[in-house]
C-alpha atoms as a PDB file:
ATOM      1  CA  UNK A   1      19.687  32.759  76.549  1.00  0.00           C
ATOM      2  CA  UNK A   2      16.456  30.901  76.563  1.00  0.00           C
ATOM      3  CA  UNK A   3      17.155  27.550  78.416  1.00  0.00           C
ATOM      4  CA  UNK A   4      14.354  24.850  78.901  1.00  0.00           C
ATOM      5  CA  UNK A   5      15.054  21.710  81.794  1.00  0.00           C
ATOM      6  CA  UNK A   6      12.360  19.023  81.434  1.00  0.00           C
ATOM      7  CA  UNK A   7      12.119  17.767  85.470  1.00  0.00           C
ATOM      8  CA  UNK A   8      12.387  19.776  88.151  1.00  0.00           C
ATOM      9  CA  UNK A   9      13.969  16.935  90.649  1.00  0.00           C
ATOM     10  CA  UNK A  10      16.975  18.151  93.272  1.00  0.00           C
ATOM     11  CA  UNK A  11      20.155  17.389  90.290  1.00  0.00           C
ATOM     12  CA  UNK A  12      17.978  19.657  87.884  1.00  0.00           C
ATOM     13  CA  UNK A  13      16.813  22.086  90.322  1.00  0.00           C
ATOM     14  CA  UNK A  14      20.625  22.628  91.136  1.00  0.00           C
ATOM     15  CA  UNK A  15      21.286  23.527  87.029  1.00  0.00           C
ATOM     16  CA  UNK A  16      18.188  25.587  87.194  1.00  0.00           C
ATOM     17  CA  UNK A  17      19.687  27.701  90.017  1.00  0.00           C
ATOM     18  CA  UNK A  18      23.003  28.123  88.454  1.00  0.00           C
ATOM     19  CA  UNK A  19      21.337  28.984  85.298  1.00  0.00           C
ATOM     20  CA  UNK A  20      19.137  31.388  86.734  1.00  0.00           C
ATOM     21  CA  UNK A  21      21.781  33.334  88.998  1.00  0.00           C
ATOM     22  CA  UNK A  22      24.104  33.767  85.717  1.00  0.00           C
ATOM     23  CA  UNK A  23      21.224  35.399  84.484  1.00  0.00           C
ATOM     24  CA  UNK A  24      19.171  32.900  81.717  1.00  0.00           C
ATOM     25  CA  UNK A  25      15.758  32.754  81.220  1.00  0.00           C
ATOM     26  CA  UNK A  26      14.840  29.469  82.697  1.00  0.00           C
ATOM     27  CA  UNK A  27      11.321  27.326  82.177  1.00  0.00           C
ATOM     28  CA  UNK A  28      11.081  23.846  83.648  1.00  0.00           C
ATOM     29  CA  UNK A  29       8.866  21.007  83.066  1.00  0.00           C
ATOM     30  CA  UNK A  30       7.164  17.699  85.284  1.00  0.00           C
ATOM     31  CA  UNK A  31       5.291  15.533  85.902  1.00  0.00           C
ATOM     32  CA  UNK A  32       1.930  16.680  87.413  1.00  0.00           C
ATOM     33  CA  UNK A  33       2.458  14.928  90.931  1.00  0.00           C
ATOM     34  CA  UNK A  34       6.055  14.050  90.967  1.00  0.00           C
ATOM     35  CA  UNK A  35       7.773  11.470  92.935  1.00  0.00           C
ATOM     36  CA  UNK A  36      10.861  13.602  94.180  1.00  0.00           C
ATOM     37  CA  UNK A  37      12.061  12.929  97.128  1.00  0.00           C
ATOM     38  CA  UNK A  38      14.475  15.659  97.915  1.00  0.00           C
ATOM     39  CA  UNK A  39      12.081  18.245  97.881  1.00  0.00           C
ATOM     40  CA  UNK A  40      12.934  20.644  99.769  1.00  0.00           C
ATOM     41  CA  UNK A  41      15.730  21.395  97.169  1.00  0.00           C
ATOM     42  CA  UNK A  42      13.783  20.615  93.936  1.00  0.00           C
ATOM     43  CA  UNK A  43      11.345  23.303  92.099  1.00  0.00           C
ATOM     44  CA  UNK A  44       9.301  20.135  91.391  1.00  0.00           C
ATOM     45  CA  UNK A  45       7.782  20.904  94.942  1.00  0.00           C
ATOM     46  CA  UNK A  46       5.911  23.820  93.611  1.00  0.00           C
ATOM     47  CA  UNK A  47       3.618  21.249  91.719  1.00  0.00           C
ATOM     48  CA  UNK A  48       2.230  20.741  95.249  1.00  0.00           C
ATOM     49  CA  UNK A  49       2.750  23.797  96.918  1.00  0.00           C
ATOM     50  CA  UNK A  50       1.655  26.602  94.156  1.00  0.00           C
ATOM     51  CA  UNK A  51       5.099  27.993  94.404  1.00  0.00           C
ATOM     52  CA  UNK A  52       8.832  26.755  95.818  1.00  0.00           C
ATOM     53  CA  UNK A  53      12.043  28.713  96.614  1.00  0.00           C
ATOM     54  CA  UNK A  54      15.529  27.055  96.675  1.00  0.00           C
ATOM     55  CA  UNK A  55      18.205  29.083  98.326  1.00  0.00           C
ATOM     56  CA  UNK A  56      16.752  32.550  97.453  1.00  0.00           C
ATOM     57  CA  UNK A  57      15.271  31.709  93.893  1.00  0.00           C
ATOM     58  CA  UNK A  58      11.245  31.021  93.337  1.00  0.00           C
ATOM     59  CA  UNK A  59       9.529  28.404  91.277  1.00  0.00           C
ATOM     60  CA  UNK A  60       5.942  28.879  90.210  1.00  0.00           C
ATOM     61  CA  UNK A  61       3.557  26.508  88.884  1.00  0.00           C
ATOM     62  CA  UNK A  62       2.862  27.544  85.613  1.00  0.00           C
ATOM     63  CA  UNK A  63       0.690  26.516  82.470  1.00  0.00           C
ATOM     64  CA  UNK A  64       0.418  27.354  79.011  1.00  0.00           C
ATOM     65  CA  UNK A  65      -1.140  30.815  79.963  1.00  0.00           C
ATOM     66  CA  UNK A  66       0.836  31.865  82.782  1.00  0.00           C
ATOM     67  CA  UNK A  67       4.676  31.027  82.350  1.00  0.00           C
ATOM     68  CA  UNK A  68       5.234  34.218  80.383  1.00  0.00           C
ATOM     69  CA  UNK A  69       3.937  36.520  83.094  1.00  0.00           C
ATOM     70  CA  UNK A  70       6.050  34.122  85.859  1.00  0.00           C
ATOM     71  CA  UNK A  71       9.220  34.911  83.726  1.00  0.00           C
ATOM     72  CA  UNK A  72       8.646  38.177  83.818  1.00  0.00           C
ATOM     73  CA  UNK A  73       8.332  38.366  87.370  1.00  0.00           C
ATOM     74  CA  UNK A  74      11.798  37.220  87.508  1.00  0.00           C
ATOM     75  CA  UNK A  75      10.554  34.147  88.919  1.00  0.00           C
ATOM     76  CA  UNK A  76      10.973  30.480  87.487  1.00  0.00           C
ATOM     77  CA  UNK A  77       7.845  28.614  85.736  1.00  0.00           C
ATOM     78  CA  UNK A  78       7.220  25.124  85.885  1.00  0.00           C
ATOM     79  CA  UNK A  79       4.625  23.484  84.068  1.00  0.00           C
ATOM     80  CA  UNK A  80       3.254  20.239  84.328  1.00  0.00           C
ATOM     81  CA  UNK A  81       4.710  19.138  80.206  1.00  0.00           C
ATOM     82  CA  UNK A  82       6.437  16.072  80.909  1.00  0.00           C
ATOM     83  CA  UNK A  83       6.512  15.884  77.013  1.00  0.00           C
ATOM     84  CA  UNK A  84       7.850  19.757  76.929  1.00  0.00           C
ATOM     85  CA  UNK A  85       4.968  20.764  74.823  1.00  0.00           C
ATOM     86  CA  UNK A  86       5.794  24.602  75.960  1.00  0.00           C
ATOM     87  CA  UNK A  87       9.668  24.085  73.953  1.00  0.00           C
ATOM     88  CA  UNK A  88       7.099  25.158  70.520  1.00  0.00           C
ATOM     89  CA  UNK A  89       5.607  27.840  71.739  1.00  0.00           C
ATOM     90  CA  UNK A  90       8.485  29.596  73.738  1.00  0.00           C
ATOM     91  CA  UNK A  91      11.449  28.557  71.475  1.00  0.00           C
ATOM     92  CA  UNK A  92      14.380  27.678  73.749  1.00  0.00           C
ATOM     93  CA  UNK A  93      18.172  28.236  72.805  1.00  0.00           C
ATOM     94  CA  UNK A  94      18.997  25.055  74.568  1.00  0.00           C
ATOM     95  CA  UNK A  95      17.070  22.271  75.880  1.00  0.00           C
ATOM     96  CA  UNK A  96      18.190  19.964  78.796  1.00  0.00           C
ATOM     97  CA  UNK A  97      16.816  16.279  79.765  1.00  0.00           C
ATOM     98  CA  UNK A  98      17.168  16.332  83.473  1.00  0.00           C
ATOM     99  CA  UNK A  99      15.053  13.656  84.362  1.00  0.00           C
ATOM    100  CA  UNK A 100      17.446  11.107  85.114  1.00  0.00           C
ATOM    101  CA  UNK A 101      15.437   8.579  83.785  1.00  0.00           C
ATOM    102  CA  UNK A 102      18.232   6.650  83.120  1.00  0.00           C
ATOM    103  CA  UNK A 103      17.207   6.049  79.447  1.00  0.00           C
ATOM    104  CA  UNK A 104      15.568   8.437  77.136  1.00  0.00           C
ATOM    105  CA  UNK A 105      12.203   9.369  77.379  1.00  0.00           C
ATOM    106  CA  UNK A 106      11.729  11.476  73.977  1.00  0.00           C
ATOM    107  CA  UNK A 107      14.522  13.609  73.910  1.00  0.00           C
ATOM    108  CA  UNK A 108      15.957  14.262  69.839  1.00  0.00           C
ATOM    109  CA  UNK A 109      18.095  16.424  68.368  1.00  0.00           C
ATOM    110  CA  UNK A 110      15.968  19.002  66.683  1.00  0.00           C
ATOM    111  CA  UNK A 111      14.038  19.899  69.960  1.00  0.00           C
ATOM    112  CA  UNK A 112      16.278  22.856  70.095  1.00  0.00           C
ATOM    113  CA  UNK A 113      19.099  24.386  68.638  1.00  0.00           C
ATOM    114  CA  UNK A 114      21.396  22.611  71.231  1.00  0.00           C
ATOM    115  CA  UNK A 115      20.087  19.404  72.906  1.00  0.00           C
ATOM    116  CA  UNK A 116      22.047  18.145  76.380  1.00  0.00           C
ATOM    117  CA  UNK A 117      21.371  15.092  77.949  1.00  0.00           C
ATOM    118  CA  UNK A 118      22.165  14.300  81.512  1.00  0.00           C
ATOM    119  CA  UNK A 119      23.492  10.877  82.702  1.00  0.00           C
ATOM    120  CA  UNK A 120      23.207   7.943  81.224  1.00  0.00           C
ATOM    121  CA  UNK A 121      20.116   7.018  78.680  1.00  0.00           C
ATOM    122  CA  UNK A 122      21.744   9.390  76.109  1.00  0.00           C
ATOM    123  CA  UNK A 123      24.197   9.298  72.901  1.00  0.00           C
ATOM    124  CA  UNK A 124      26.219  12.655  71.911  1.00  0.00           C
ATOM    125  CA  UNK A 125      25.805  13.163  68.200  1.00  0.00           C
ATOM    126  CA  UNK A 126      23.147  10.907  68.144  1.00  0.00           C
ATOM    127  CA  UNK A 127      19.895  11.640  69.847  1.00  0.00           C
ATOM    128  CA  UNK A 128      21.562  14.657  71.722  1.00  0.00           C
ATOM    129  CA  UNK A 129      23.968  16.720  71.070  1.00  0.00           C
ATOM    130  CA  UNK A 130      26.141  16.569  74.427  1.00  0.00           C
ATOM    131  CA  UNK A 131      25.650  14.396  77.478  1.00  0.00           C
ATOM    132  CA  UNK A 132      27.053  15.261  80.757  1.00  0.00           C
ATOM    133  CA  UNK A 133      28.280  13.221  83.491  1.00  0.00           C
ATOM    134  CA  UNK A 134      26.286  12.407  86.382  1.00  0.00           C
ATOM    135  CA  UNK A 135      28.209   9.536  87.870  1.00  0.00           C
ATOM    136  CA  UNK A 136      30.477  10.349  90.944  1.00  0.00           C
ATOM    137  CA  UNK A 137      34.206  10.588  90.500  1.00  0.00           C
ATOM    138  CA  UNK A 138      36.238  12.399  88.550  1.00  0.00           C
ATOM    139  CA  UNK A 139      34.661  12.440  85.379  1.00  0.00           C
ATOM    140  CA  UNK A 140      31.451  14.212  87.351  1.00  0.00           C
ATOM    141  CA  UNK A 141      30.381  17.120  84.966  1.00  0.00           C
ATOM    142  CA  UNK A 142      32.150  15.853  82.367  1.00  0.00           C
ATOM    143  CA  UNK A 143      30.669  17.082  78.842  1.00  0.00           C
ATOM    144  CA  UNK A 144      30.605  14.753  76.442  1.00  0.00           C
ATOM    145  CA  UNK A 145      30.514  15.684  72.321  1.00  0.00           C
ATOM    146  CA  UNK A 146      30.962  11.934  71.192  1.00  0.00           C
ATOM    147  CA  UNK A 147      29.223   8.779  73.245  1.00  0.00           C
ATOM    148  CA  UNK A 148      27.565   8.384  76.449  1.00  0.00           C
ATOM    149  CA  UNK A 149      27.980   8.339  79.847  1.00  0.00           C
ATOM    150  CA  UNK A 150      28.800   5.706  82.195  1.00  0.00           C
ATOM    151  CA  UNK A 151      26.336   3.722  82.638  1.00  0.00           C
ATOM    152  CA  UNK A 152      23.983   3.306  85.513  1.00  0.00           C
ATOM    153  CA  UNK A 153      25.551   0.732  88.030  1.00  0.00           C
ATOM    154  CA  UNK A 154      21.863   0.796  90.201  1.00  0.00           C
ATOM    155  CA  UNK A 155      24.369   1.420  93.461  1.00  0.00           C
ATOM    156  CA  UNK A 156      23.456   5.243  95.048  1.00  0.00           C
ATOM    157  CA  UNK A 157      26.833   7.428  95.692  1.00  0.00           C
ATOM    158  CA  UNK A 158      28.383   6.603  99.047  1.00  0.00           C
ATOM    159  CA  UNK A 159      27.491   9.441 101.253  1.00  0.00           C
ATOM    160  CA  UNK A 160      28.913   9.441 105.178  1.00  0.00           C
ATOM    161  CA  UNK A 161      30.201   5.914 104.467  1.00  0.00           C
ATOM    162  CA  UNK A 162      26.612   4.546 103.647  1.00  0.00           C
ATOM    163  CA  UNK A 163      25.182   3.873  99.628  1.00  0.00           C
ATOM    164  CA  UNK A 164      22.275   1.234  99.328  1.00  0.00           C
ATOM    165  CA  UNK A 165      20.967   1.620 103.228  1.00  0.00           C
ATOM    166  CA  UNK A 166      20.904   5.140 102.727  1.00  0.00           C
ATOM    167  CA  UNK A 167      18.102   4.857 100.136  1.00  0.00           C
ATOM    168  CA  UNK A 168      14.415   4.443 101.908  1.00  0.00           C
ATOM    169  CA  UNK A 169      12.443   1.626  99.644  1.00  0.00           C
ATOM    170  CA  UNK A 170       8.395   1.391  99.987  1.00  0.00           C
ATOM    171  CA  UNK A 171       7.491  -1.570 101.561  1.00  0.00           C
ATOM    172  CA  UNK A 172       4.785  -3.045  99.863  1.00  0.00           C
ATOM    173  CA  UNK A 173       2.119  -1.406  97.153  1.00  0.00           C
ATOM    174  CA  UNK A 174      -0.188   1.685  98.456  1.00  0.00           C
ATOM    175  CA  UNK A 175      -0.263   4.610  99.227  1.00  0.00           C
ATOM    176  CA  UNK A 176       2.486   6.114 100.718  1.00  0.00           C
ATOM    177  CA  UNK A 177       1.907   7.886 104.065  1.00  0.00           C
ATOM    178  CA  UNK A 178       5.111   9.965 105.774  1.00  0.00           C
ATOM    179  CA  UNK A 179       5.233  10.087 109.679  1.00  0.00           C
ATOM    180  CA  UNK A 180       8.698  12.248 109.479  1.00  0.00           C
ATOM    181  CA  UNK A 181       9.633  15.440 108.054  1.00  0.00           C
ATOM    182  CA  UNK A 182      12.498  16.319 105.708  1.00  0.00           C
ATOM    183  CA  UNK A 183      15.384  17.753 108.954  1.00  0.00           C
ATOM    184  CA  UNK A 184      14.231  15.411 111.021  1.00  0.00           C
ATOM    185  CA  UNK A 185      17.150  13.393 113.470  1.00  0.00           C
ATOM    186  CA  UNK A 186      16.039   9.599 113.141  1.00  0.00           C
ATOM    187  CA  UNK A 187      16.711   6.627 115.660  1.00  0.00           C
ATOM    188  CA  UNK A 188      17.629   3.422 113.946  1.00  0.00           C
ATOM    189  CA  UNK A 189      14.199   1.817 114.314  1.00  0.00           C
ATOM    190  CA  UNK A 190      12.141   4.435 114.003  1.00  0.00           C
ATOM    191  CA  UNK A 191       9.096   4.417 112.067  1.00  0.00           C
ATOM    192  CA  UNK A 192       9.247   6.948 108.885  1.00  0.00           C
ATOM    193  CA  UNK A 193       5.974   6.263 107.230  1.00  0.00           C
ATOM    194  CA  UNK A 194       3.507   3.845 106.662  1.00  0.00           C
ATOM    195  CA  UNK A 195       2.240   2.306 103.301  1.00  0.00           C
ATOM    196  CA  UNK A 196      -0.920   0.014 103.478  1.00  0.00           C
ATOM    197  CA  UNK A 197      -0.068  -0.538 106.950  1.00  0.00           C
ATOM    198  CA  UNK A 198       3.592  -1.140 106.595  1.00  0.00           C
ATOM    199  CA  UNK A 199       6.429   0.261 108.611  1.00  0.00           C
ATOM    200  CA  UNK A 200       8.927   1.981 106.479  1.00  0.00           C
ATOM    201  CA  UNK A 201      11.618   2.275 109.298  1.00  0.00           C
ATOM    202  CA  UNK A 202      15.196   4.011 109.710  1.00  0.00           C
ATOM    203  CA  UNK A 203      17.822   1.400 108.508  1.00  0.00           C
ATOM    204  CA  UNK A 204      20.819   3.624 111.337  1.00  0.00           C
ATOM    205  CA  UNK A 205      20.838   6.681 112.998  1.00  0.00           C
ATOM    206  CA  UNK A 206      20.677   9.926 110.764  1.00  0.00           C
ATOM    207  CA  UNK A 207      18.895  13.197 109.019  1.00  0.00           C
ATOM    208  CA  UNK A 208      16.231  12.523 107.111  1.00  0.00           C
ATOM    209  CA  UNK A 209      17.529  13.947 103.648  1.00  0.00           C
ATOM    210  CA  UNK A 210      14.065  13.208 101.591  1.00  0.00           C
ATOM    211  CA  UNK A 211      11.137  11.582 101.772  1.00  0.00           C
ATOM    212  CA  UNK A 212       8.353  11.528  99.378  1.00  0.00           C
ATOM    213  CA  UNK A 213       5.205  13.944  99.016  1.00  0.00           C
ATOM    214  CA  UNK A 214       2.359  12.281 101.111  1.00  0.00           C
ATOM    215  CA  UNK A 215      -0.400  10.576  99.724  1.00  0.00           C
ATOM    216  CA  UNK A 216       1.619   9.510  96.339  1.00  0.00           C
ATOM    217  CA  UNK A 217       0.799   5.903  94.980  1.00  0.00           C
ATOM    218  CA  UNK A 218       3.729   3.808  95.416  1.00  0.00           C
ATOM    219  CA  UNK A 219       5.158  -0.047  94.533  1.00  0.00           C
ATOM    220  CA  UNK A 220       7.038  -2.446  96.599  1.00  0.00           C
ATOM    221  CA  UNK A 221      10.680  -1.051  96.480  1.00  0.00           C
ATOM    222  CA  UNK A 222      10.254   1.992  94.979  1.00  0.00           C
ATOM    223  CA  UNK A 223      12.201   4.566  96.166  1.00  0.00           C
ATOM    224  CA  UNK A 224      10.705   6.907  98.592  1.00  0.00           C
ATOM    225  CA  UNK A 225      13.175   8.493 100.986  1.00  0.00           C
ATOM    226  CA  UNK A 226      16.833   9.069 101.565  1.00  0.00           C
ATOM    227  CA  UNK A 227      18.527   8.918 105.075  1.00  0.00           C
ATOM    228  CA  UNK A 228      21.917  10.736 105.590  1.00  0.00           C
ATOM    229  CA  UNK A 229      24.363   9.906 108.530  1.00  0.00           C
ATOM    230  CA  UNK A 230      25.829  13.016 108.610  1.00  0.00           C
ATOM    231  CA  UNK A 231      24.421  14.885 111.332  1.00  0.00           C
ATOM    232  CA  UNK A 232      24.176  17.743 109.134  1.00  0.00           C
ATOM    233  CA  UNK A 233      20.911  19.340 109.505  1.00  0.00           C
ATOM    234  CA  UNK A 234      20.995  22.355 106.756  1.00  0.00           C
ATOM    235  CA  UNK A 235      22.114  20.121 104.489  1.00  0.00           C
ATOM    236  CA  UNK A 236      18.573  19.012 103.681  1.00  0.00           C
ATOM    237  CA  UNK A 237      17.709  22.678 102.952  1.00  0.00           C
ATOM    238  CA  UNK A 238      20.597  23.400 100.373  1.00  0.00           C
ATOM    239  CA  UNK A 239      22.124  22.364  97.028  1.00  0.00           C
ATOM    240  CA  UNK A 240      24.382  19.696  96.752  1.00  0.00           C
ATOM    241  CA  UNK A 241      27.723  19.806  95.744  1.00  0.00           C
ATOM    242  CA  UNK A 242      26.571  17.461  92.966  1.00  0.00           C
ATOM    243  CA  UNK A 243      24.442  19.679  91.971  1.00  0.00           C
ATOM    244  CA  UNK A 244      25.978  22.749  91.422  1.00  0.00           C
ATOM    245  CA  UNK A 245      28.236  20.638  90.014  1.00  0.00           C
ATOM    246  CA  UNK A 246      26.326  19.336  87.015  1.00  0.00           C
ATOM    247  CA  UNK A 247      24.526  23.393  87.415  1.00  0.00           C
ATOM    248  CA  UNK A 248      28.273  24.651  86.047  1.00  0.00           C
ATOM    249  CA  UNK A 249      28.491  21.832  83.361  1.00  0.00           C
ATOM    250  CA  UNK A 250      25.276  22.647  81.503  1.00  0.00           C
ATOM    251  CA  UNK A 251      25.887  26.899  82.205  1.00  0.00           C
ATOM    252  CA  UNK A 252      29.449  26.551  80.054  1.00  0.00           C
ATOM    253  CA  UNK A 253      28.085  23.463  77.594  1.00  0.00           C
ATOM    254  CA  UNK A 254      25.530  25.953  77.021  1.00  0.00           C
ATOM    255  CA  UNK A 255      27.982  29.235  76.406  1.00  0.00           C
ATOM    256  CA  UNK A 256      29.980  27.174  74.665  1.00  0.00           C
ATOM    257  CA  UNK A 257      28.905  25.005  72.790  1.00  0.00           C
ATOM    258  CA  UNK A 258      25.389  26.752  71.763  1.00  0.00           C
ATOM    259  CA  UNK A 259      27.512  29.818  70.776  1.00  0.00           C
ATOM    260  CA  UNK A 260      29.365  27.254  68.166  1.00  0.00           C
ATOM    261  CA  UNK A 261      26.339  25.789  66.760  1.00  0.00           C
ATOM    262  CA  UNK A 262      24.650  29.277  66.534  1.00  0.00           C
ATOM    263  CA  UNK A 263      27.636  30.193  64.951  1.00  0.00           C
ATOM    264  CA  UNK A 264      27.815  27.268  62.467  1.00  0.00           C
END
């Protein structure tokens, strides 16, 4: 099955990798320099880097020309399409919005024979097909044939026993300028990264989860870095629980559900 993710963030790179290990062809799209800040887990990263690998499976950037060959190479493509351009010429089964935009971007039914959209933004049996669950809780991974999903309440999960302090906000309008790495044990005080001459500093004692790609334009409170309080260093280097998660939700929406409609 030919499955196509637009973003490559650290949610989508987690359905990527479950995608990819049950053994479907998997292209992903982004944004040419994109603001992911988890990216040590998020194919995104190979925008920057040429290439990524997540927990033995490789991303390569890709274009037009290339993404054939990277499939072949049993490797992952991702191009910079933000509008998915490449779902024409390759054809997908299945197409899922993984951008967690919050809202939809340009997502319709009729970009592919089965259309899933992830988190809130989306309506199942109107603009998409199905919509699955991103929220927290019990309902997480939840596939949804009628509706949408809960919407955004613009509070991050509790993680450790922190939410909104966990979350690493720019502090004024620049360019944004790391002075810690993704692993790194932070003192509550410490300096993290400078924008315009601004001290982005940690708000408690921690692993620094994320943090975004250096030299990336960023606004007053955008986000830009993620502190967990779990002293849990290879956590930053692996797929969340979330993840994989939401990675088993699209794998049997996509069994299931695209068989039916193939079948219809």
């Amino acid at each position: 099955m030919k499955i196509l993710i637009k973003g490559a963030g650290d949610l989508a790179t987690g359905v990527a990798w479950v995608l990819k290990t049950a053994g479907m062809q998997v292209v992903m799209t982004e944004l040419e320099r994109p603001t992911v800040i988890r990216r040590s887990v998020s194919f995104a990263e190979a925008m920057f880097e040429g290439k990524t690998t997540v927990e033995g499976i490789r991303a390569v950037k890709s274009d037009m020309d290339s993404y054939r060959g990277v499939l072949g190479a049993g490797d992952i493509p991702v191009l910079a399409d933000p509008e998915a351009r490449v779902a024409g010429d390759w054809k997908p089964e299945v197409l899922v919005d993984a951008i967690l935009a919050k809202k939809n971007l340009g997502t319709s039914r009729g970009d592919a024979p089965l259309v899933i959209g992830m988190g809130p933004g989306f309506s199942a049996g109107d603009d998409v097909d199905l919509v699955i669950e991103t929220m927290r809780g019990h309902d997480l991974g939840r596939i949804i044939t009628r509706g949408e999903a809960i919407p955004n309440t613009n509070t991050p999960g509790e993680i450790g026993g922190e939410s909104d302090r966990r979350v690493l906000r720019a502090p004024a309008e620049g360019l944004f300028r790391p002075e810690a790495a993704i692993g790194d044990r932070v003192k509550t005080g410490q300096v993290l990264a400078r924008v315009e001459g601004s001290a982005l500093t940690a708000p408690f004692e921690g692993v620094l989860r994320g943090i975004l790609h250096d030299g990336l334009p960023v606004f007053r409170g955008m986000k830009v870095g993620d502190v967990d309080p779990r002293d849990v260093r290879d956590n930053c280097f692996t797929i969340s629980d979330k993840a994989r998660a939401l990675g088993g939700a699209v794998l049997c929406a996509s069994l299931g559900f695209g068989g039916q409609k193939q079948e219809d």
